[in-house]
Protein backbone atom coordinates (compact mmCIF):
# COMPACT_ATOMS: atom_id res chain seq x y z
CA UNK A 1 16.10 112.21 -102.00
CA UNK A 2 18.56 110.05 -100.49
CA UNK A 3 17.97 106.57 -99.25
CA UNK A 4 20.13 104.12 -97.52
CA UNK A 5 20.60 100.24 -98.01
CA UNK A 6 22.84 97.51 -96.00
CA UNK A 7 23.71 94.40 -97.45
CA UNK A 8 25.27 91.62 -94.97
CA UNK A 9 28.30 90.93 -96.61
CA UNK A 10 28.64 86.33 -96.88
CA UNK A 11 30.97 85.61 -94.15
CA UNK A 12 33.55 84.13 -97.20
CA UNK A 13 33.72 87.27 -98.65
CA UNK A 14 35.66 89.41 -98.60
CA UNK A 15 35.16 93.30 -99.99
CA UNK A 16 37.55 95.96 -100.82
CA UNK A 17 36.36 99.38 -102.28
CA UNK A 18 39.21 101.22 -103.81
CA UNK A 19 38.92 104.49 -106.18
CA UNK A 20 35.36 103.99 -106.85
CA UNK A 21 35.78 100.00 -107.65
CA UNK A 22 34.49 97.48 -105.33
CA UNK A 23 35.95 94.48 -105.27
CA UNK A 24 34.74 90.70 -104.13
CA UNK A 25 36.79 87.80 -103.15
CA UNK A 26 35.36 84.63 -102.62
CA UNK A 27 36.54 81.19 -102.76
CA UNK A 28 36.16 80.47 -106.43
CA UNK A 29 37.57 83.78 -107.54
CA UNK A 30 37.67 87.35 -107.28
CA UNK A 31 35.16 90.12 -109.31
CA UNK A 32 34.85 93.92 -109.53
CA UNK A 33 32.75 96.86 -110.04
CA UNK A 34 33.27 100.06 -111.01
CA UNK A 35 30.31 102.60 -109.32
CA UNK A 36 31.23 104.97 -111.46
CA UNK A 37 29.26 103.56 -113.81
CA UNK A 38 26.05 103.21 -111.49
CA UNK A 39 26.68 107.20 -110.74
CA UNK A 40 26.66 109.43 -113.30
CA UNK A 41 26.05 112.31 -110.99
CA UNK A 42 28.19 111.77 -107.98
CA UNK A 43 25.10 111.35 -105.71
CA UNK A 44 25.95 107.68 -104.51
CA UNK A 45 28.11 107.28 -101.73
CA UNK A 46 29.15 103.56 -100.19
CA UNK A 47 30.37 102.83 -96.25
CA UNK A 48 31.69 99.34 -95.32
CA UNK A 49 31.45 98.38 -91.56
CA UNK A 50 33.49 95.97 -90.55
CA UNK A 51 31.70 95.02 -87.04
CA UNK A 52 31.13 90.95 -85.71
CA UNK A 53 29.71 90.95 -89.85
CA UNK A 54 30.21 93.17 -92.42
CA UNK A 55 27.61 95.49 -93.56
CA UNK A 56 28.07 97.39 -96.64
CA UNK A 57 25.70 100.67 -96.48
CA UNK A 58 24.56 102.53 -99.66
CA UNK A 59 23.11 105.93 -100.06
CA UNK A 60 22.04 107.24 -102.99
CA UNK A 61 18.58 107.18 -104.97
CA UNK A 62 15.55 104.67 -105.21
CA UNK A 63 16.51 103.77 -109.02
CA UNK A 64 20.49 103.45 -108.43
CA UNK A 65 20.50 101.73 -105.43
CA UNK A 66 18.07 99.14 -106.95
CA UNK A 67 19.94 97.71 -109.87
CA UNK A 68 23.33 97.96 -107.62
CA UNK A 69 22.09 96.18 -104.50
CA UNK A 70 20.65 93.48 -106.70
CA UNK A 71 23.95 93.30 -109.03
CA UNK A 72 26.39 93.45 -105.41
CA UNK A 73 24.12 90.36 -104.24
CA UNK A 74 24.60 88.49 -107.58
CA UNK A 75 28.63 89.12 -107.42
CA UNK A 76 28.44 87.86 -103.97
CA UNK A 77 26.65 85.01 -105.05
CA UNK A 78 28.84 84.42 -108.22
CA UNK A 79 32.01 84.07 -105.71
CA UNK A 80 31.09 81.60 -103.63
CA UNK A 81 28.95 79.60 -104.93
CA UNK A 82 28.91 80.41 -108.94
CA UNK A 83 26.74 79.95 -111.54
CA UNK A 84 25.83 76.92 -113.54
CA UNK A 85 23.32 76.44 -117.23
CA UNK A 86 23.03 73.59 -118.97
CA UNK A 87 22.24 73.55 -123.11
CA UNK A 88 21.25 70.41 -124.10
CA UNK A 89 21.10 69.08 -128.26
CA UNK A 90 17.95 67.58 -129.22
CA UNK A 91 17.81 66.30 -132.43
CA UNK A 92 19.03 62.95 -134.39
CA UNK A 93 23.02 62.83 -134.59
CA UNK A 94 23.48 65.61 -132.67
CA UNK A 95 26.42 65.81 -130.26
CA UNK A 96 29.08 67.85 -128.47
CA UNK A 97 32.35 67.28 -127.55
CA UNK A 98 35.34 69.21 -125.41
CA UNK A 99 38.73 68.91 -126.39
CA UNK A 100 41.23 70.83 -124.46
CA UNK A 101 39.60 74.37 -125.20
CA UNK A 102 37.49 74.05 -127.80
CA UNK A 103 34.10 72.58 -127.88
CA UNK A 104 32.88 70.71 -130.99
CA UNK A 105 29.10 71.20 -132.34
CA UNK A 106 27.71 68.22 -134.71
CA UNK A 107 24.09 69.83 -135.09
CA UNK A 108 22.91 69.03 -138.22
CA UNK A 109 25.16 71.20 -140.48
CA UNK A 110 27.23 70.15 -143.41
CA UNK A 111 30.38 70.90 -140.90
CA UNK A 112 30.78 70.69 -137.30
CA UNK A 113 31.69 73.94 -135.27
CA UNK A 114 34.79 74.56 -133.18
CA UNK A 115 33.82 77.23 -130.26
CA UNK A 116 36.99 78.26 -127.85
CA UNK A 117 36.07 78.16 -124.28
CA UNK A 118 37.18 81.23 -122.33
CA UNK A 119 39.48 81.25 -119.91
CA UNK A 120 36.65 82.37 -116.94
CA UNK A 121 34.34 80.03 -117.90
CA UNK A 122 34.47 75.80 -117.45
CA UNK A 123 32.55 73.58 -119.90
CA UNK A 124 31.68 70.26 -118.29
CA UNK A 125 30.19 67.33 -120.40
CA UNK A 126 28.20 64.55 -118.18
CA UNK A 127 26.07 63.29 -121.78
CA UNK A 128 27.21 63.85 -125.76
CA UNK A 129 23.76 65.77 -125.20
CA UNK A 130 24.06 67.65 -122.72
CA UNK A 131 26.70 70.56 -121.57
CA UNK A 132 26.88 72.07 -118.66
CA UNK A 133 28.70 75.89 -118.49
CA UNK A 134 30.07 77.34 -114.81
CA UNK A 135 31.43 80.55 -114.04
CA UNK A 136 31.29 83.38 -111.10
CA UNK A 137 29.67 85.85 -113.16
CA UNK A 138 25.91 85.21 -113.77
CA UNK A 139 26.23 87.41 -117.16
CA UNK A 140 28.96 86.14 -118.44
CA UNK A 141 27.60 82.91 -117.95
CA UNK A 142 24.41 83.25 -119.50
CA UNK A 143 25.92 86.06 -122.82
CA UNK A 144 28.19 82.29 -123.38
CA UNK A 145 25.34 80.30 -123.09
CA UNK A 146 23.66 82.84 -125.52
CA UNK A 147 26.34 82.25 -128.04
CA UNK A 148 26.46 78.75 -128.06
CA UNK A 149 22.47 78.35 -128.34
CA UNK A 150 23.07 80.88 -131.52
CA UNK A 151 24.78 77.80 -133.43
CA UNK A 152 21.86 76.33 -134.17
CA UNK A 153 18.63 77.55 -132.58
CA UNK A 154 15.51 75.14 -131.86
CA UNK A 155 12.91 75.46 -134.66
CA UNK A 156 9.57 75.27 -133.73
CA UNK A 157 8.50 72.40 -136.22
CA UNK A 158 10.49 69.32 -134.88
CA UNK A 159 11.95 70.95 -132.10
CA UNK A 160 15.72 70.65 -133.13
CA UNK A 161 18.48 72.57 -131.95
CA UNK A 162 20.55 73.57 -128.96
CA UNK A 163 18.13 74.87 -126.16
CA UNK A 164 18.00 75.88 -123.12
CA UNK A 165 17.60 72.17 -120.33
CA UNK A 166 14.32 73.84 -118.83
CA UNK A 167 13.12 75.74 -121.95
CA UNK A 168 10.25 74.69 -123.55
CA UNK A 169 10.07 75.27 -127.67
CA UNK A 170 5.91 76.10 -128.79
CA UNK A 171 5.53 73.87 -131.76
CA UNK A 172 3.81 75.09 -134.58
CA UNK A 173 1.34 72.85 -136.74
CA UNK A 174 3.09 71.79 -140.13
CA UNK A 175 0.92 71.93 -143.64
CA UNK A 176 -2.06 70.18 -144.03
CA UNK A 177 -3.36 68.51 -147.35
């Protein structure tokens, strides 16, 4: 059973669809997807409309059309206005610093950490504590956030680590005499 979706296309966007990849440009930069992946069965078909505002019509089923209209709004998103987390270090002596592409981790550990930044991805620094990652693509965003929390994850006795800025860490209850 076939079922169709529009999505208004942002007015600063700008969509080509090419050989089964659809690709969005946007002010801070340009991403693509390939619906092949999204149709395994050759059931999904896409129309772009280029009236007063672009509409971009989908047809295909309930379950692929779900994941792909939410994923074409996040890309749409992701180029014009990006994506932004912040990971904060909470714990006594610890700090972060950038240096041309590297960032430097003192968490604790005998050693401090040297991470290289990606190219796609900009690492800004307002506190020693807290660091700020941007990029257009929410999941690349949030997999490099994901790496850099891995360094040193907060444990639930005193709370130390990198963490999320709005996560909250359950503390557990030490021993007892």
């Amino acid at each position: 059973m076939n079922i169709v979706k529009q999505i208004q296309i942002h007015p600063l966007v700008r969509v080509n669809l090419k050989n089964n990849l659809l690709f969005f440009q946007g002010p801070l930069g340009s991403l693509q997807i390939n619906l092949a992946l999204f149709d395994s069965k050759s059931q999904l078909s896409l129309q772009l409309v280029e009236q007063p505002n672009p509409v971009l019509f989908l047809y295909g089923t309930k379950k692929q059309l779900t994941s792909l209209c939410s994923l074409l709004e996040m890309y749409m998103e992701g180029v014009t206005q990006g994506y932004m987390m912040q990971l904060e270090a909470v714990g006594v002596g610890y700090k972060m610093s950038v240096e041309n592409d590297f960032i430097h981790f003192r968490v604790g550990l005998s050693h401090s950490i040297s991470v290289r930044i990606p190219s796609d991805i900009k690492v800004f620094l307002p506190k020693p504590v807290t660091l700020v990652v941007f990029g257009i693509d929410k999941q690349r965003v949030s997999q490099i956030v994901a790496q850099l929390r891995a360094i040193k994850r907060p444990e639930p006795y005193k709370g130390k680590g990198l963490r999320h800025k709005s996560e909250h860490i359950f503390r557990k209850e030490g021993k007892k005499k």
